[in-house]
Protein backbone atom coordinates (compact mmCIF):
# COMPACT_ATOMS: atom_id res chain seq x y z
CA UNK A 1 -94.53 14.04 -77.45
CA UNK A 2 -91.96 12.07 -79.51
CA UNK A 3 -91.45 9.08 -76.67
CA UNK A 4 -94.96 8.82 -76.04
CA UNK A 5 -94.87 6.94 -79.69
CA UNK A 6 -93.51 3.84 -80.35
CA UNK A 7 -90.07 4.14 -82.92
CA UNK A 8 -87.68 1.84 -84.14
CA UNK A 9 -84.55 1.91 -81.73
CA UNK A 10 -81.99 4.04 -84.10
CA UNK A 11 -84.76 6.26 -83.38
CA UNK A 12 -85.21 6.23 -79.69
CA UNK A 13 -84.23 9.55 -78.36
CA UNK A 14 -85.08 8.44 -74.75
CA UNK A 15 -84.24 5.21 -72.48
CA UNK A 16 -80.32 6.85 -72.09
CA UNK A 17 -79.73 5.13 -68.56
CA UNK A 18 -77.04 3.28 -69.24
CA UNK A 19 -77.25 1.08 -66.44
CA UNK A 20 -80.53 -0.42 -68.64
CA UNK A 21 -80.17 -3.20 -71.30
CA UNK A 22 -81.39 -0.12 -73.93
CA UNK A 23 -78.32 1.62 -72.85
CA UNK A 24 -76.05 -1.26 -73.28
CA UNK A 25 -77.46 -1.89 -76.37
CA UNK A 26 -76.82 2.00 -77.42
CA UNK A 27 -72.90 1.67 -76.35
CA UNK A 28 -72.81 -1.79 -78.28
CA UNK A 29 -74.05 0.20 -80.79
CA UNK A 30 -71.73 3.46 -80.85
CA UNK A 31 -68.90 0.88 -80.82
CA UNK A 32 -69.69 -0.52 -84.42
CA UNK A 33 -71.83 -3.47 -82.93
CA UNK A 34 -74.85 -4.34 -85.25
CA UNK A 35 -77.80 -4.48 -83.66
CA UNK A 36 -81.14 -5.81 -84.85
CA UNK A 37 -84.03 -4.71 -85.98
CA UNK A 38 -85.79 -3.46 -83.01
CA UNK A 39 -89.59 -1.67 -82.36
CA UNK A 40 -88.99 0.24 -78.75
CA UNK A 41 -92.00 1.51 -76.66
CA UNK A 42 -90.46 4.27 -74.36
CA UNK A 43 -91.54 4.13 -71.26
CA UNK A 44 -93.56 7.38 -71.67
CA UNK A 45 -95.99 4.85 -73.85
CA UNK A 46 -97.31 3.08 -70.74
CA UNK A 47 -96.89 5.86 -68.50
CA UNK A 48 -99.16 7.79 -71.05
CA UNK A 49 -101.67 5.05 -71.68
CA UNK A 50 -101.86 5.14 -67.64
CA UNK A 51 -102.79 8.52 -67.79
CA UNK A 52 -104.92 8.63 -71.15
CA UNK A 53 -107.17 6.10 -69.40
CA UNK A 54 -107.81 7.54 -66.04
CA UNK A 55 -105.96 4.02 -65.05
CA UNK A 56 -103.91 5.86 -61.88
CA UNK A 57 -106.85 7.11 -59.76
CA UNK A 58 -109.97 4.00 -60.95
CA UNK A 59 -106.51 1.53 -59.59
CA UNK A 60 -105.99 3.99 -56.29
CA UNK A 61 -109.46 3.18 -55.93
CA UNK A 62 -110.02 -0.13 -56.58
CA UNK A 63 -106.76 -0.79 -53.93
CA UNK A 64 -108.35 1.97 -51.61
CA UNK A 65 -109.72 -0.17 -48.57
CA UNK A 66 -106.46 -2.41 -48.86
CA UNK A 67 -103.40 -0.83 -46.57
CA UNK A 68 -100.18 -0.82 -48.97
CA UNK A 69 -98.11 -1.30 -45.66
CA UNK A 70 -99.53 -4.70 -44.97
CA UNK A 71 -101.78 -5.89 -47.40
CA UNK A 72 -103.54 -8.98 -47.47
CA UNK A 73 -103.08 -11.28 -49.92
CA UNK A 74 -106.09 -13.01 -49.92
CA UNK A 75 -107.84 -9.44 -50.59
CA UNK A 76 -105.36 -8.78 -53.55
CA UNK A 77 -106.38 -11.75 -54.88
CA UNK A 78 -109.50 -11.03 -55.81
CA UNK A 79 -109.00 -7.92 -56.58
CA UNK A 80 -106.11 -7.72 -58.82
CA UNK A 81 -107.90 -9.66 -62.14
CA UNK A 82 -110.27 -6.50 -62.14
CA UNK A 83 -106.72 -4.16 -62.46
CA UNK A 84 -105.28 -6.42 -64.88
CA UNK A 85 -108.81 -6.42 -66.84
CA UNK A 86 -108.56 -2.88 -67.44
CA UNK A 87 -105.08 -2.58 -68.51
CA UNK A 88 -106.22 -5.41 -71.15
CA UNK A 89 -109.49 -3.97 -72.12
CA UNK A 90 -108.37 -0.11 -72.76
CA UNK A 91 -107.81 1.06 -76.21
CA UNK A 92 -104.21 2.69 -77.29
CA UNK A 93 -104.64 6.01 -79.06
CA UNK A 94 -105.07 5.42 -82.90
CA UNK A 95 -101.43 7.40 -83.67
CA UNK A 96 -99.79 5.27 -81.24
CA UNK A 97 -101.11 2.20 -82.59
CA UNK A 98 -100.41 3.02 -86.45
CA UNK A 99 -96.79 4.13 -85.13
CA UNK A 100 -96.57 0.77 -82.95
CA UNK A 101 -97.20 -1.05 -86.97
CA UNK A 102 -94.85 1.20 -88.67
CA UNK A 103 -91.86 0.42 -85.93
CA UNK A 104 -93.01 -3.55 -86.87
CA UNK A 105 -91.78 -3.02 -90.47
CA UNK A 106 -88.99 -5.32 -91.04
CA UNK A 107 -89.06 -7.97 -88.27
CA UNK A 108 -89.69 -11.23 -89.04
CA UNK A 109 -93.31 -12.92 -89.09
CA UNK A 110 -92.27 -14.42 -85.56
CA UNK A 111 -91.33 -11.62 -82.76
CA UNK A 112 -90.37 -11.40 -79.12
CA UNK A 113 -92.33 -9.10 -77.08
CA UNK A 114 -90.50 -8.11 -73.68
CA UNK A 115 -89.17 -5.81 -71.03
CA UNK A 116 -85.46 -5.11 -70.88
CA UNK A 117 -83.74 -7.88 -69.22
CA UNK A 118 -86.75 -10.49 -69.15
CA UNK A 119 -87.52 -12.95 -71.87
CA UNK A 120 -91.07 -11.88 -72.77
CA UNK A 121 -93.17 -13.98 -74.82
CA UNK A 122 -93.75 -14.90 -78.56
CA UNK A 123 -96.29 -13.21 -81.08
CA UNK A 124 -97.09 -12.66 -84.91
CA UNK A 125 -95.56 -9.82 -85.64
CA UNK A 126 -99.26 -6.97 -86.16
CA UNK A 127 -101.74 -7.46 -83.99
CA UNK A 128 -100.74 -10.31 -81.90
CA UNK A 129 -98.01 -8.49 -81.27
CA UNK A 130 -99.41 -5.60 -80.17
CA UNK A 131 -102.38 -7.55 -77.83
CA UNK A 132 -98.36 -9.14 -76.62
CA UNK A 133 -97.47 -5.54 -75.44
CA UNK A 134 -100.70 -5.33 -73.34
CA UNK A 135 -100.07 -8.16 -71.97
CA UNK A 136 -96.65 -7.32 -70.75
CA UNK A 137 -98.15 -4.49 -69.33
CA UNK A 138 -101.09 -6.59 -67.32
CA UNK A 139 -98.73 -8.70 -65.82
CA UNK A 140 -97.57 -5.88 -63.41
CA UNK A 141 -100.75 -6.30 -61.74
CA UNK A 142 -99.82 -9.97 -60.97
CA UNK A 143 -99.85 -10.84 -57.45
CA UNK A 144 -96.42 -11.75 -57.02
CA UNK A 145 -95.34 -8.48 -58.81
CA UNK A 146 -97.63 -6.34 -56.94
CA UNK A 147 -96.44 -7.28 -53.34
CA UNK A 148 -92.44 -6.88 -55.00
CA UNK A 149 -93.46 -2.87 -55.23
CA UNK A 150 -95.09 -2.81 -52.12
CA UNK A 151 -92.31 -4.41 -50.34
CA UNK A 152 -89.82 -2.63 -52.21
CA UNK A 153 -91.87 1.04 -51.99
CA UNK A 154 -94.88 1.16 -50.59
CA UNK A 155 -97.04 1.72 -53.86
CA UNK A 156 -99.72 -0.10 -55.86
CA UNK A 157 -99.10 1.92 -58.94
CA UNK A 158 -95.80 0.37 -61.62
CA UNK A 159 -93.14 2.26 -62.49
CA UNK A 160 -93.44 2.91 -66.56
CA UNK A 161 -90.63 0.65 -68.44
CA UNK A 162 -90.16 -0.08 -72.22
CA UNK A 163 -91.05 -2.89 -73.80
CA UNK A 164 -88.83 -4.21 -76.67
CA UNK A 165 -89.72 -6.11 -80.02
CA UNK A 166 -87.44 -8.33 -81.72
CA UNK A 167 -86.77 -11.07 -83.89
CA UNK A 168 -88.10 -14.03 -81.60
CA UNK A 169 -85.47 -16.78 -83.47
CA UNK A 170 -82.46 -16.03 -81.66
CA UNK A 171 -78.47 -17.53 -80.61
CA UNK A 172 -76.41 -17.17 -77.91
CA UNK A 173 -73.11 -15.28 -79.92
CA UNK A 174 -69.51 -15.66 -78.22
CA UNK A 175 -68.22 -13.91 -81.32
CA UNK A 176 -70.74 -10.91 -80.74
CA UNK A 177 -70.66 -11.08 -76.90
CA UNK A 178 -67.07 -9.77 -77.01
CA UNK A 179 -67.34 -7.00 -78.97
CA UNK A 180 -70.63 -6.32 -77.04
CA UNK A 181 -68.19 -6.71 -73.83
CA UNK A 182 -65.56 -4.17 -75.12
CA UNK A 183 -68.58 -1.69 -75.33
CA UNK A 184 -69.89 -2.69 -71.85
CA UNK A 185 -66.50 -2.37 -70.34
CA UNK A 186 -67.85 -6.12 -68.73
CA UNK A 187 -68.47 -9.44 -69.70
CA UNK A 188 -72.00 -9.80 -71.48
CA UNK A 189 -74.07 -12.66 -72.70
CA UNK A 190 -75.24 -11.47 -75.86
CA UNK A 191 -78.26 -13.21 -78.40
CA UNK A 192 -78.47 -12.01 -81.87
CA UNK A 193 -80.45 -12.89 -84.69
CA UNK A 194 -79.96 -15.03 -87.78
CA UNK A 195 -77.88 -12.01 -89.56
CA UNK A 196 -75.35 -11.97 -86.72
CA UNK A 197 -77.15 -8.81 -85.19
CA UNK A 198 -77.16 -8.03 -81.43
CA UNK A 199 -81.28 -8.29 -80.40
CA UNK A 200 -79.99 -8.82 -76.58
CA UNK A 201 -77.76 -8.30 -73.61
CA UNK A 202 -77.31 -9.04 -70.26
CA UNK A 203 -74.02 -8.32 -67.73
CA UNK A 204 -72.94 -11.14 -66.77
């Protein structure tokens, strides 16, 4: 399917919540805002990498003698590297990957690797970039984040979210943020690259 590949974000057909930063971002847009350069993995990425790998029943597993209505932390603990191990250690499908390279074309050597509305880290802009992404995608199966989902819902297993790639050298813009706000229809803080080009949002 089309969002289980990695595009460039004029080319994102899905992500059209606009209650997300990706939706923001597309209203910014419609309204004559410039927005960066931008690689997007839909959500459908993880959620098929998840699925590609098995990952949802070996993690149901690994999790299976722990009760997800009052875990114990202590048992987490030592249990939670192995999760995070195999989100690291399995492959991405070979399309996926060359389309995850060809959304990279353009962006500067330096890049920002991150979910909507968090700051992400740092990478090369190729491979480091991409090892980045599965490391965004590990750190769901940090402790602190895994008892947030069981508190919240009851389940070991994350939600699939995008993951964004940007220009990593970025400003806070006043001058952007208001057009940005006029699009929002509420004040934003807005970050934008070197050209003056929106890479980030957030309600304020």
């Amino acid at each position: 399917m089309r969002d289980e590949r990695p595009t460039r974000f004029p080319a994102l057909v899905g992500d059209r919540d606009d209650s997300s930063e990706l939706g923001w971002l597309r209203r910014a847009e419609a309204h004559g805002v410039p927005i960066a350069p931008m690689a997007v993995l839909p959500a459908p990425v993880e959620a098929a990498f998840y699925r590609w790998n098995n990952l949802p029943a070996r993690l149901e597993r690994l999790l299976a003698e722990i009760d997800v209505r009052d875990p114990d932390e202590d048992d987490l603990d030592e249990l939670l590297p192995a999760a995070a191990a195999w989100v690291l250690e399995h492959a991405l499908l070979d399309e996926v990957v060359d389309a995850f390279y060809d959304a990279l074309v353009g962006l500067p050597t330096r890049v920002s690797v991150r979910r909507p509305g968090a700051d992400g880290s740092v990478a090369d802009r190729g491979r480091p970039a991409l090892l980045a992404v599965k490391r965004t995608w590990a750190a769901d199966w940090a402790l602190p984040a895994v008892m947030r989902r069981v508190e919240a819902g009851g389940t070991w297993l994350p939600a699939a979210r995008p993951v964004l790639v940007h220009a990593a050298d970025l400003r806070v813009d006043p001058g952007v943020a208001a057009a940005a706000a006029a699009a929002a229809g509420r004040p934003v803080t807005a970050w934008s690259d070197a050209e003056g080009r929106v890479a980030r949002l957030t309600l304020t």
